[in-house]
N, C-alpha and C. Protein backbone atom coordinates (compact mmCIF):
# COMPACT_ATOMS: atom_id res chain seq x y z
N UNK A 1 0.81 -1.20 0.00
CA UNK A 1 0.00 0.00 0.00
C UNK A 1 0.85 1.26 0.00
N UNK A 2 2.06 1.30 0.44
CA UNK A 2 2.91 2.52 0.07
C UNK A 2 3.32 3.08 -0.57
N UNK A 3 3.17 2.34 -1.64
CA UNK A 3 3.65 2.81 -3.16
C UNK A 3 2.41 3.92 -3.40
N UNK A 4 1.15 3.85 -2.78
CA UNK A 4 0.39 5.10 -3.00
C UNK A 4 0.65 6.19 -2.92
N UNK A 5 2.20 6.76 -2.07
CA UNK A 5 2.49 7.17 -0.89
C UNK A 5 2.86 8.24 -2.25
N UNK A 6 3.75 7.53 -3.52
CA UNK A 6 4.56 8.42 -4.25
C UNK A 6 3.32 9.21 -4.89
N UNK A 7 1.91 8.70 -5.90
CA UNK A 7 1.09 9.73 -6.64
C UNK A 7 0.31 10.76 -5.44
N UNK A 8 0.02 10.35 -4.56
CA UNK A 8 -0.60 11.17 -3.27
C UNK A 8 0.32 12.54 -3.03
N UNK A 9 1.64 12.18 -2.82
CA UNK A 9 2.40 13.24 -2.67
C UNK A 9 2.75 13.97 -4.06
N UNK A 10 2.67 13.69 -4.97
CA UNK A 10 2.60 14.54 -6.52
C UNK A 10 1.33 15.23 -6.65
N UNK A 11 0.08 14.35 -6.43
CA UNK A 11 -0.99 15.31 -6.67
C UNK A 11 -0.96 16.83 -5.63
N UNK A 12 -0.41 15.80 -4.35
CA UNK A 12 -1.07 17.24 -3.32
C UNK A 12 0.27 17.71 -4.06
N UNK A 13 1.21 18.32 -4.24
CA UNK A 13 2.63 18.99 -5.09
C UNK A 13 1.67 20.26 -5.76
N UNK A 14 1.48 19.18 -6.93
CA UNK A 14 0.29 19.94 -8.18
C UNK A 14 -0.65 20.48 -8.63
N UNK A 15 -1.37 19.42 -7.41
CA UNK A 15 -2.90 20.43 -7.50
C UNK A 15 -3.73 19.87 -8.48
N UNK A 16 -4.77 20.60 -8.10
CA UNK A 16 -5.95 20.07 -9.29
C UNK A 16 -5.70 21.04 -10.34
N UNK A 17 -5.14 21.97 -10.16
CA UNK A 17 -5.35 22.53 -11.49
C UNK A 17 -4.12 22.15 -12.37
N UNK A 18 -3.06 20.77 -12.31
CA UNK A 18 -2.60 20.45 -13.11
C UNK A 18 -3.39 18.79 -13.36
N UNK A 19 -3.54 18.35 -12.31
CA UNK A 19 -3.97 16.78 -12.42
C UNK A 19 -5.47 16.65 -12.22
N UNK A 20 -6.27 16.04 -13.34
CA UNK A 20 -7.68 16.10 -12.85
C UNK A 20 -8.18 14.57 -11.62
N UNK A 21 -8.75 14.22 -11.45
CA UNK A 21 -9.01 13.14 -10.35
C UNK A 21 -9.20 12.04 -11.09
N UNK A 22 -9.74 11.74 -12.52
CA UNK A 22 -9.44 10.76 -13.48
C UNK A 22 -7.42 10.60 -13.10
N UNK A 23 -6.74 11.38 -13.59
CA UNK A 23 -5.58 11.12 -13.49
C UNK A 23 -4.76 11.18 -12.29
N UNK A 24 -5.39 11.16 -11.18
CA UNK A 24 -4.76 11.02 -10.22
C UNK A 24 -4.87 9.52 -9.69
N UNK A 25 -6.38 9.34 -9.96
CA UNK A 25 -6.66 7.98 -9.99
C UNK A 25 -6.05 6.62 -10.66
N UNK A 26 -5.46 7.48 -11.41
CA UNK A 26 -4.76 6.50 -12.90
C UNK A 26 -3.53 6.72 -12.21
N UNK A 27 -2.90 7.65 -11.18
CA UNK A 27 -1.47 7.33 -10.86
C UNK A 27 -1.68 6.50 -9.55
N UNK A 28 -2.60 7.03 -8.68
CA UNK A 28 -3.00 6.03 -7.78
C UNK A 28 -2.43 4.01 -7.98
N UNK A 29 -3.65 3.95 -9.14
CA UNK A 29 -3.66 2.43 -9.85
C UNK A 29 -2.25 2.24 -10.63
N UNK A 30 -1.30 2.78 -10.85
CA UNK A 30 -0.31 2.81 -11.66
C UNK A 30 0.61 2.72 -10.82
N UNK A 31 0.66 3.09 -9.31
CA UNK A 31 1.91 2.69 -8.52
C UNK A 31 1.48 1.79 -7.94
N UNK A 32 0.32 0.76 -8.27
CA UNK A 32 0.38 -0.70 -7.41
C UNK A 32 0.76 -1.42 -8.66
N UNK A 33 0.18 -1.21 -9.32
CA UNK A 33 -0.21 -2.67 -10.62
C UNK A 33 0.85 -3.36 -10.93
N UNK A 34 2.20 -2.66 -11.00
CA UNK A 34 3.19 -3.39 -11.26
C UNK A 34 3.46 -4.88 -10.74
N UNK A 35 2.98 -5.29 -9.12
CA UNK A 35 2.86 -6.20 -8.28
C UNK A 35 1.78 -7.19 -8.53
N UNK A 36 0.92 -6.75 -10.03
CA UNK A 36 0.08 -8.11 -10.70
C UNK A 36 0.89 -8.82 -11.28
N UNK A 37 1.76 -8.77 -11.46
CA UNK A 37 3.05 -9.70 -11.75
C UNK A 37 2.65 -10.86 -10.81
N UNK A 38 2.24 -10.67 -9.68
CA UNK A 38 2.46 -12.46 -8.78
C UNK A 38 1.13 -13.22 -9.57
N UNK A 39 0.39 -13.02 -10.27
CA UNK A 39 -0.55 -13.62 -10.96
C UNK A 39 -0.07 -14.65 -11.79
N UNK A 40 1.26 -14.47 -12.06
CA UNK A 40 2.18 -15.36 -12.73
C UNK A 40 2.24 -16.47 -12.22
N UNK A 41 2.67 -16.42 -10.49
CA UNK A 41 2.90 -17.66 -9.69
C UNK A 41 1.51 -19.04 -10.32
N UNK A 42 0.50 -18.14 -10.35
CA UNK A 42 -0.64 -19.32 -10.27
C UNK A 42 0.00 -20.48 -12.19
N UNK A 43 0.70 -19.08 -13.01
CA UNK A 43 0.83 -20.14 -14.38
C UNK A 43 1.71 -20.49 -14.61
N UNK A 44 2.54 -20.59 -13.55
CA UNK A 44 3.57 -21.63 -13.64
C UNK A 44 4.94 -20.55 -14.18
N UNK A 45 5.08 -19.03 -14.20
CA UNK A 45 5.98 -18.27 -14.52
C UNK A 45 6.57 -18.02 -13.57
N UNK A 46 8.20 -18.09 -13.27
CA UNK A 46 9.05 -18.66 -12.12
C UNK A 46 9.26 -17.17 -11.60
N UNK A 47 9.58 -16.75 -10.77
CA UNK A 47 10.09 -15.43 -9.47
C UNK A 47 11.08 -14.79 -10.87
N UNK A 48 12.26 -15.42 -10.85
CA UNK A 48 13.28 -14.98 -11.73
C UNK A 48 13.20 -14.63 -12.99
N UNK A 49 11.87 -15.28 -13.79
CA UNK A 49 11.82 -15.01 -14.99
C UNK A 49 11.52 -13.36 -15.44
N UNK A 50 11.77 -13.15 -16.88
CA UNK A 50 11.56 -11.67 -17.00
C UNK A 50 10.12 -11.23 -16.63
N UNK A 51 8.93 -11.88 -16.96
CA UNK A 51 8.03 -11.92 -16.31
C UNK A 51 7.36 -11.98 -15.33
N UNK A 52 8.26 -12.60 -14.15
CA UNK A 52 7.90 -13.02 -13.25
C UNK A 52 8.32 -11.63 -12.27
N UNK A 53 7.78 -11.87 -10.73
CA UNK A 53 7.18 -11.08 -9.77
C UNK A 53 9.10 -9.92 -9.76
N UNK A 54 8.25 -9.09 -10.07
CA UNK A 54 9.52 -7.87 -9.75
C UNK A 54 10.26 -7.83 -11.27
N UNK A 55 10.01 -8.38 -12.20
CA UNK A 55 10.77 -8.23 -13.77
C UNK A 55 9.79 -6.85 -14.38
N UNK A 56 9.83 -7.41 -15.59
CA UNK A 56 9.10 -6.69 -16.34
C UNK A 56 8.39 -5.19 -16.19
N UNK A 57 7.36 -5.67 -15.43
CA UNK A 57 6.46 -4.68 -15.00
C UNK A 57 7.02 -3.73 -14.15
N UNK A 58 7.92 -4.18 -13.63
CA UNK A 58 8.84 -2.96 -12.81
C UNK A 58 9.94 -2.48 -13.09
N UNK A 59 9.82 -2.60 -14.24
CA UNK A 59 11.16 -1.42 -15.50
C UNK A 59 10.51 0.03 -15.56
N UNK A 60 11.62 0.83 -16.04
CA UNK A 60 11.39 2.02 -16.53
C UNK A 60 10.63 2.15 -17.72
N UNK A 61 10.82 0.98 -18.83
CA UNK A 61 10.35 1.27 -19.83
C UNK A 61 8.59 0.57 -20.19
N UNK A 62 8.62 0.10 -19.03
CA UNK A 62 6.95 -0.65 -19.17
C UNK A 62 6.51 0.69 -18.48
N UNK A 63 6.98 1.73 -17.16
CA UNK A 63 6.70 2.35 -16.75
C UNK A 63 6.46 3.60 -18.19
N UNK A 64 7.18 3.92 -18.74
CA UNK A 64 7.03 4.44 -19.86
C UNK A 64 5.57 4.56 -20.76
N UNK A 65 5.99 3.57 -21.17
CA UNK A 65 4.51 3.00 -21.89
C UNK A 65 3.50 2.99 -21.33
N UNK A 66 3.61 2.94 -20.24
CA UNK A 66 2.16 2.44 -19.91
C UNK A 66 1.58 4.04 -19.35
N UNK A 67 2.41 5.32 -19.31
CA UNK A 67 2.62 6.62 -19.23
C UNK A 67 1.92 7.07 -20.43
N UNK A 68 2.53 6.67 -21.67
CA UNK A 68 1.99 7.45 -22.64
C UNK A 68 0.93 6.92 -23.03
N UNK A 69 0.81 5.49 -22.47
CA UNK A 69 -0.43 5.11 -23.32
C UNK A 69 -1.88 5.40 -22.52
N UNK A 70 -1.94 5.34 -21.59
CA UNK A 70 -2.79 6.17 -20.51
C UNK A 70 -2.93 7.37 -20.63
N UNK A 71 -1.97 8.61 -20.92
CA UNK A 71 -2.15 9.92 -21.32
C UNK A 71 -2.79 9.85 -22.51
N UNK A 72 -2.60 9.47 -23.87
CA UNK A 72 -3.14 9.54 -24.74
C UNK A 72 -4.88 8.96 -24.81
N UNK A 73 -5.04 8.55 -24.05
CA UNK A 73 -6.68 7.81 -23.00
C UNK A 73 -7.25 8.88 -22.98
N UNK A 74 -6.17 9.13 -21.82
CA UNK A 74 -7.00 10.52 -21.19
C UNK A 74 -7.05 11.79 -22.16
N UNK A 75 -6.30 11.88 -22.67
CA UNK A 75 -6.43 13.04 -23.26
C UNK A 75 -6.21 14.50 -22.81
N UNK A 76 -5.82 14.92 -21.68
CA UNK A 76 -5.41 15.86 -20.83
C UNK A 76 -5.35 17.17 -21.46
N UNK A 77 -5.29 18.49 -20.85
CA UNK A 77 -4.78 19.36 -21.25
C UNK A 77 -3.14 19.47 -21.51
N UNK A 78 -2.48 18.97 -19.95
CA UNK A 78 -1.32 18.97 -19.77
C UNK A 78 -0.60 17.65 -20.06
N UNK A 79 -0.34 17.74 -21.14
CA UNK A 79 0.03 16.15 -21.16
C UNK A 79 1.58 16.03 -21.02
N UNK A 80 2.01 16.80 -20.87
CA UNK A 80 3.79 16.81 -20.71
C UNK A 80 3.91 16.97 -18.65
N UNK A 81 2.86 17.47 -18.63
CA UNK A 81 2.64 17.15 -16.57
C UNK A 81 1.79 15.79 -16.50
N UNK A 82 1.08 15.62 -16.94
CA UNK A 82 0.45 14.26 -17.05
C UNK A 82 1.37 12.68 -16.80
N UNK A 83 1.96 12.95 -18.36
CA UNK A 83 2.87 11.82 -18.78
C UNK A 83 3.77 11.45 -17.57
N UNK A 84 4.03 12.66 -17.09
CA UNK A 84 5.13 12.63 -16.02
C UNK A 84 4.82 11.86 -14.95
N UNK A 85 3.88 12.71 -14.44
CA UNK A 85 3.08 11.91 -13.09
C UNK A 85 2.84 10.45 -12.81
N UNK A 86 2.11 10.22 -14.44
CA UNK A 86 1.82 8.72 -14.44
C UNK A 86 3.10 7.99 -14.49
N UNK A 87 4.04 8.69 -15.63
CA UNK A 87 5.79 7.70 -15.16
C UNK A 87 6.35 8.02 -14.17
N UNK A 88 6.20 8.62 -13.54
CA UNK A 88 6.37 8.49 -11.83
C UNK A 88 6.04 7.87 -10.93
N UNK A 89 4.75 7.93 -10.90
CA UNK A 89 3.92 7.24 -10.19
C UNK A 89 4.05 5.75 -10.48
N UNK A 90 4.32 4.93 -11.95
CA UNK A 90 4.27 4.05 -11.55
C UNK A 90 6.32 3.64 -11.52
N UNK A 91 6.94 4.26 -11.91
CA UNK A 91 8.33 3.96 -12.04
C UNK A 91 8.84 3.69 -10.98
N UNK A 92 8.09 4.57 -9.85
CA UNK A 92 8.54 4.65 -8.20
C UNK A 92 8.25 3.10 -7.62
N UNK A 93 7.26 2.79 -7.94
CA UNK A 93 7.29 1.25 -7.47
C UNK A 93 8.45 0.69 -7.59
N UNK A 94 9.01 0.35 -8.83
CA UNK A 94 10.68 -0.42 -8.90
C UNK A 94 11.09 0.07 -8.13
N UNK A 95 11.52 1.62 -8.14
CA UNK A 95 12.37 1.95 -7.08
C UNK A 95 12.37 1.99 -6.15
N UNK A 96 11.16 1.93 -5.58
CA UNK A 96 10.84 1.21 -4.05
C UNK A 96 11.15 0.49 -3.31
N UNK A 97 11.21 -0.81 -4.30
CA UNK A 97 11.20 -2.40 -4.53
C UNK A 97 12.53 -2.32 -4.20
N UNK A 98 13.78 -1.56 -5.14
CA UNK A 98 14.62 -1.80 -5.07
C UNK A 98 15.90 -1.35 -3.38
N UNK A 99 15.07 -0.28 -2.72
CA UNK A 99 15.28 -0.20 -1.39
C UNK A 99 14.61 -1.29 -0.19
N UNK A 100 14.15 -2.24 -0.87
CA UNK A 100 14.15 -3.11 0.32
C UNK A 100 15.28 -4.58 0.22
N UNK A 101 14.79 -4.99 1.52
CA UNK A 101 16.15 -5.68 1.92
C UNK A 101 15.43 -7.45 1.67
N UNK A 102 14.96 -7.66 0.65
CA UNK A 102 14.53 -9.28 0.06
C UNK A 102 14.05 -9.47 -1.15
N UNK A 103 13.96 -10.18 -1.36
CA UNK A 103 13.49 -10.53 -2.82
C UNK A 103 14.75 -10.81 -3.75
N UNK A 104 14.32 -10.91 -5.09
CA UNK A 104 16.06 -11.04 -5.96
C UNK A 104 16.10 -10.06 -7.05
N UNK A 105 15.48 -8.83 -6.01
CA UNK A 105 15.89 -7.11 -7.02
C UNK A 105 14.78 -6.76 -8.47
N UNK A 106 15.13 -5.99 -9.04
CA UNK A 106 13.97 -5.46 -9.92
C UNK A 106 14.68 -5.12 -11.02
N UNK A 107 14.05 -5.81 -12.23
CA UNK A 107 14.49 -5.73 -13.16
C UNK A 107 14.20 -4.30 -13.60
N UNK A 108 14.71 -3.05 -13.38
CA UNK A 108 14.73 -1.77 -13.34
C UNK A 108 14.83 -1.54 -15.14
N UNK A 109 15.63 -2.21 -15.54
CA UNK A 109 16.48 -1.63 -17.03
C UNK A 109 15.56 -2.80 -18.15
N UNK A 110 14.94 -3.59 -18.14
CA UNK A 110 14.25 -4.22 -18.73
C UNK A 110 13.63 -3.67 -19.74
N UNK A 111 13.89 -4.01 -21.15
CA UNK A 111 14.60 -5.18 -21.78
C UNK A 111 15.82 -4.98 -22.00
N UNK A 112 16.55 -4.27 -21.54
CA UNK A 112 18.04 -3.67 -22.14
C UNK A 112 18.69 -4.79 -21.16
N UNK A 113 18.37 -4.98 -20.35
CA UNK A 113 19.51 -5.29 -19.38
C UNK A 113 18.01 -6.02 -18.13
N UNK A 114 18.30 -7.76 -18.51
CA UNK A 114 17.26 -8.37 -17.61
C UNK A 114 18.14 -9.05 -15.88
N UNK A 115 18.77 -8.52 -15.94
CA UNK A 115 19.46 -8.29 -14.21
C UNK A 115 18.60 -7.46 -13.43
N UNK A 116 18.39 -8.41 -11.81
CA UNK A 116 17.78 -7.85 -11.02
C UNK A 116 18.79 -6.85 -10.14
N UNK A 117 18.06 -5.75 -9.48
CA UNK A 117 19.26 -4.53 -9.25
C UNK A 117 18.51 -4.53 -7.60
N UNK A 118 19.25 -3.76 -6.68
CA UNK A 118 19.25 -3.63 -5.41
C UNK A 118 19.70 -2.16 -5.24
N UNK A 119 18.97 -1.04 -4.48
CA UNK A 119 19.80 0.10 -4.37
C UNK A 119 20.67 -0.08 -3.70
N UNK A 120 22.20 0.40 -3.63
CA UNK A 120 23.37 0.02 -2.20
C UNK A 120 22.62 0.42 -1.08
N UNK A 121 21.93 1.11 -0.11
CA UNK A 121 21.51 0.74 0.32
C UNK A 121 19.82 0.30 0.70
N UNK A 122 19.50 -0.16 1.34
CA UNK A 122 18.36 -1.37 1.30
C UNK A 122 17.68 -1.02 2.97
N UNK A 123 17.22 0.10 3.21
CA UNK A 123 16.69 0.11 4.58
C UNK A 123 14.77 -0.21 4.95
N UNK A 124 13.96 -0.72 3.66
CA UNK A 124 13.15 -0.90 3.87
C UNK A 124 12.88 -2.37 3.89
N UNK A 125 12.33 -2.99 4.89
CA UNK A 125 12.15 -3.99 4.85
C UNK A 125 10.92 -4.89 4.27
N UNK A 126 11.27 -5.99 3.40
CA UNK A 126 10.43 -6.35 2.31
C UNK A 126 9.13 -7.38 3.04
N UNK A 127 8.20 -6.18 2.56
CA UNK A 127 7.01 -7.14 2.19
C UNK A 127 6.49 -8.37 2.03
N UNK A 128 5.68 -9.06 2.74
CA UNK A 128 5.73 -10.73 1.89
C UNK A 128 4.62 -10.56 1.79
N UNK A 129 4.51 -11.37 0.78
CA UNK A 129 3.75 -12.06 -0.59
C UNK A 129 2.16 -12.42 0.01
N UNK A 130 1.13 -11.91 -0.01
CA UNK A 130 -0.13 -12.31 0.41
C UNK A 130 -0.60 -11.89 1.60
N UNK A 131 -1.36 -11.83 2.03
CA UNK A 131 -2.22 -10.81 2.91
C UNK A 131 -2.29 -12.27 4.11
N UNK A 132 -2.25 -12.88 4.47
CA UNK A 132 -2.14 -13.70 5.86
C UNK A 132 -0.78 -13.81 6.23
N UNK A 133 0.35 -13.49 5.26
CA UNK A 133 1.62 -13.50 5.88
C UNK A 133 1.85 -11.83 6.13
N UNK A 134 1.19 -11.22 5.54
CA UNK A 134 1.20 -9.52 6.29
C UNK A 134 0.21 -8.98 7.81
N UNK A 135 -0.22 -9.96 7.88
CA UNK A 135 -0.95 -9.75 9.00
C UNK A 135 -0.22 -10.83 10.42
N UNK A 136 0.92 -10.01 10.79
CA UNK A 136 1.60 -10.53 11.69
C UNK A 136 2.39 -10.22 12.06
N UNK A 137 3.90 -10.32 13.02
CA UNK A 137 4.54 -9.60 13.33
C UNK A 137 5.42 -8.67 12.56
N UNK A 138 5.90 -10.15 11.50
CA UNK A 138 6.72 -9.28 10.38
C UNK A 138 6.05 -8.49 9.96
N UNK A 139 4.60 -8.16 9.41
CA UNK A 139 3.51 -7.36 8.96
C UNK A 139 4.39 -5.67 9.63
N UNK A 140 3.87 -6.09 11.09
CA UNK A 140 4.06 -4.85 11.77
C UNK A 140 5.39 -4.21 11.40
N UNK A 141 6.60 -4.55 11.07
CA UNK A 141 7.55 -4.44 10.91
C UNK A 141 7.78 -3.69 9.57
N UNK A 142 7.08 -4.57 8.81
CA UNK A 142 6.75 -3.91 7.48
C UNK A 142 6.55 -2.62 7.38
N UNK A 143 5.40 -2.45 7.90
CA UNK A 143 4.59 -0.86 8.53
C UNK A 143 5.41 -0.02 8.83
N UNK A 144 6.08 -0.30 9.86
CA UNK A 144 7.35 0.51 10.60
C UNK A 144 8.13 0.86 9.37
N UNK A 145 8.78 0.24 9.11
CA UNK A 145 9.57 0.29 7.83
C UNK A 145 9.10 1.52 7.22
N UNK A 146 8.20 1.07 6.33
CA UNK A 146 7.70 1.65 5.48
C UNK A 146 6.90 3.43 5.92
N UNK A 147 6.55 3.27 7.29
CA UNK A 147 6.51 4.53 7.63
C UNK A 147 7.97 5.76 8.02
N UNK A 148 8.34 4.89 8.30
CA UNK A 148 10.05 6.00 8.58
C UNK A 148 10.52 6.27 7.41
N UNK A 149 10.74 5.19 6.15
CA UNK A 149 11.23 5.31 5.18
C UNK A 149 10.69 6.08 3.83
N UNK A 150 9.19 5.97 4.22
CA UNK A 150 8.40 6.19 2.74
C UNK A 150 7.11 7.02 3.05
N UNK A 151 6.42 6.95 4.10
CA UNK A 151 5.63 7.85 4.63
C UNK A 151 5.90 8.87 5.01
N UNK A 152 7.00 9.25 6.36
CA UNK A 152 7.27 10.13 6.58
C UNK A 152 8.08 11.12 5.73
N UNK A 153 9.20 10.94 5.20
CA UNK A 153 9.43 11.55 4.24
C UNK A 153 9.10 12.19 3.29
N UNK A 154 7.94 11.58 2.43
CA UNK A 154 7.14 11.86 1.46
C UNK A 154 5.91 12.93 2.05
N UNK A 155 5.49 12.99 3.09
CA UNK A 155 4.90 13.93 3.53
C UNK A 155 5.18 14.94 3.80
N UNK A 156 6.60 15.37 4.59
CA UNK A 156 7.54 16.00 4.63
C UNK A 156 7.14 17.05 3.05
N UNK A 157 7.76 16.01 2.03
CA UNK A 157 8.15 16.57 0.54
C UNK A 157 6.54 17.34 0.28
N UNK A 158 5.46 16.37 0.56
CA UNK A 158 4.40 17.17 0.07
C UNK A 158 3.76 18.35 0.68
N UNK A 159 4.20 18.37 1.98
CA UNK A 159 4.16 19.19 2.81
C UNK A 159 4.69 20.88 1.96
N UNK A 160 6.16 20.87 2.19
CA UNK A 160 6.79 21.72 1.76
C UNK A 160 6.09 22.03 0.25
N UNK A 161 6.00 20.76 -0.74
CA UNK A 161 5.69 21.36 -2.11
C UNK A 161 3.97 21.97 -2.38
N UNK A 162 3.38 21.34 -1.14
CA UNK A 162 2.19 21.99 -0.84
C UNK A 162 2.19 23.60 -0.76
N UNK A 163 2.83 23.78 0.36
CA UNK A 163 3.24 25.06 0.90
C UNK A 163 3.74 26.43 -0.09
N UNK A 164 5.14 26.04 -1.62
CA UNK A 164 5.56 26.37 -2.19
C UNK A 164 4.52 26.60 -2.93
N UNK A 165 3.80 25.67 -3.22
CA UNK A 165 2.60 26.30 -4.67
C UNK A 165 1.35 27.36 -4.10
N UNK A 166 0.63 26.78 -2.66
CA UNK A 166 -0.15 28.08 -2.21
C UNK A 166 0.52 29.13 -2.13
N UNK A 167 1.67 29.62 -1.65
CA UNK A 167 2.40 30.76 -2.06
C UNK A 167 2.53 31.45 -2.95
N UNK A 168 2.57 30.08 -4.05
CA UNK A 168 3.10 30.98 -5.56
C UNK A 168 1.64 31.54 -6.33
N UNK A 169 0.05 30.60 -5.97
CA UNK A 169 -1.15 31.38 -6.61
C UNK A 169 -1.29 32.16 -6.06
């Protein structure tokens, strides 16, 4: 659920009068989806494969695409703030991924380069896989994590970039 953490803090940044709530919604859904990747497990597509949980879908360049091809959906006024948001919003997931401390890294550079990557350092601690193994101690831990590392911070940022734009109308 933290990966919400990155379009939440862009919209409040921006405002409605750059992002309409169709497209905030679309960055919302765009920093989880990457993690339908474990849908794979059920067809037999292995962890490691390019497809598999943390490949593909969590590159820059699926993040890309799936940017322009959603802007061009929508149709926006701003589509050069648009495009952005949505490749943000969902790009930040990899890079998320890639600050925690399990899994076997994110194929970040995909298709150029199908190596899983790790940021040097790794202070968020990883997530597991399904909602009865998150509901438990490690769960809590998770939380923690993810609030020092990715909550607080990011509020911080939206805070301030909140602040900077009521100023500037």
């Amino acid at each position: 659920m933290s990966h919400a953490a990155v379009p939440l803090a862009g919209a409040l940044i921006l405002g409605r009068s750059k992002l309409s709530l169709p497209v905030i919604a679309t960055g919302l859904f765009f920093a989880m989806v990457p993690d339908a990747d474990v849908v794979g497990f059920g067809f037999g597509i292995d962890y490691a494969d390019s497809w598999g949980h943390r490949g593909a879908t969590h590159s820059l360049v699926f993040a890309a695409a799936a940017a322009l091809f959603a802007t061009a959906v929508l149709r926006p006024k701003r589509f050069g703030v648009v495009t952005l948001f949505l490749f943000v919003s969902m790009a930040s997931h990899g890079l998320l991924d890639m600050l925690t401390n399990g899994g076997l890294g994110v194929a970040l550079y995909w298709p150029f380069d199908t190596a899983r990557h790790f940021a040097p350092h790794t202070p968020i601690a990883v997530s597991p896989i399904g909602i009865s193994d998150f509901i438990s101690d490690r769960g809590i831990k998770v939380l923690y994590s993810e609030a020092i590392w990715i909550w607080i911070p990011l509020t911080l940022i939206a805070a301030v970039g909140f602040g900077i734009r009521k100023r500037m109308s």
